[in-house]
Protein backbone atom coordinates (compact mmCIF):
# COMPACT_ATOMS: atom_id res chain seq x y z
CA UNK A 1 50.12 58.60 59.51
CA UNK A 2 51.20 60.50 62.95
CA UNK A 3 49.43 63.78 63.78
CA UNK A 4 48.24 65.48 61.04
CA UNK A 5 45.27 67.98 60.94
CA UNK A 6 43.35 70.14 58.64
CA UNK A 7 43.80 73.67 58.73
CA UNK A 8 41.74 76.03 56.56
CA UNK A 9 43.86 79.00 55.34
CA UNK A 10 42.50 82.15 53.13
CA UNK A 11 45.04 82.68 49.77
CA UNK A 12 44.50 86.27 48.12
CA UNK A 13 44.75 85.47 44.28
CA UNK A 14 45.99 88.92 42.30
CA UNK A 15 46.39 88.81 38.25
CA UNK A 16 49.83 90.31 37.06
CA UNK A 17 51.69 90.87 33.79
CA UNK A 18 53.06 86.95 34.36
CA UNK A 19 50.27 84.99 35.65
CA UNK A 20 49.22 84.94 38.75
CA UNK A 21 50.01 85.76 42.44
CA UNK A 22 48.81 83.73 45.39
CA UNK A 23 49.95 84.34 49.16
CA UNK A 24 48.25 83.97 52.52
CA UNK A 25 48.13 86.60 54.78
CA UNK A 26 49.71 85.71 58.31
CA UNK A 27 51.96 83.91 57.24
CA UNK A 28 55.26 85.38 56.50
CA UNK A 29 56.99 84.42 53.21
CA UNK A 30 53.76 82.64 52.00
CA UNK A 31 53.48 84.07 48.64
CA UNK A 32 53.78 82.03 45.00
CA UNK A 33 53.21 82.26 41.70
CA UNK A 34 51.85 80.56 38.58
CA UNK A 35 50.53 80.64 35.03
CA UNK A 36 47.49 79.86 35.85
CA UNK A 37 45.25 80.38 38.76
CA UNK A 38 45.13 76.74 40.02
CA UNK A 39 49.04 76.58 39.35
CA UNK A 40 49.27 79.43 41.70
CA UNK A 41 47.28 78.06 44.46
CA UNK A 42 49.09 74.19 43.86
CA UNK A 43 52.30 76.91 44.47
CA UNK A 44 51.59 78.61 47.27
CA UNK A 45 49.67 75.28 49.19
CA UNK A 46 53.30 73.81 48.80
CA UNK A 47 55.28 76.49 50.02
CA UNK A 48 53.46 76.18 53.17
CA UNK A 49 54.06 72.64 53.41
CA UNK A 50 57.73 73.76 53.35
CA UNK A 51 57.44 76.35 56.21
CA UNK A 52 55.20 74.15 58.04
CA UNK A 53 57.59 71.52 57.70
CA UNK A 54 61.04 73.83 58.84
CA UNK A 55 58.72 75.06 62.16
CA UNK A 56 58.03 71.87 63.27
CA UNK A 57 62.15 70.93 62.53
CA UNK A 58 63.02 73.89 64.90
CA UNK A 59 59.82 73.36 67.63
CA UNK A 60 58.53 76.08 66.24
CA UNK A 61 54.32 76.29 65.93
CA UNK A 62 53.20 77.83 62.56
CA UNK A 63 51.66 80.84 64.04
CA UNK A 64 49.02 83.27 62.34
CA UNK A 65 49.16 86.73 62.72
């Protein structure tokens, strides 16, 4: 499965006029949203897969502030 790890991340969950808002703090452009709050959270988990993913294209680590 090559090197993969857990990593334990905090998501802020905020209610708006649409849904909700999820994003993790730290990590820049981390934000999503959804209907629902598990649909916002689903969101936001694969967003960071996606920035996770570009980092390690570029060598980059995926660094919290």
């Amino acid at each position: 499965m090559g090197d993969m790890r857990a990593v334990f991340l905090s998501i802020i969950l905020e209610s708006n006029d649409d849904g909700y808002m999820a994003s993790v703090p730290g990590i820049q452009g981390v934000f999503a949203e959804g209907d629902t709050i598990e649909e916002a959270i689903f969101n936001c988990v694969d967003v960071v897969k996606m920035i996770a993913a570009y980092r390690a294209e570029r060598g980059e680590s995926l660094d919290f502030a």
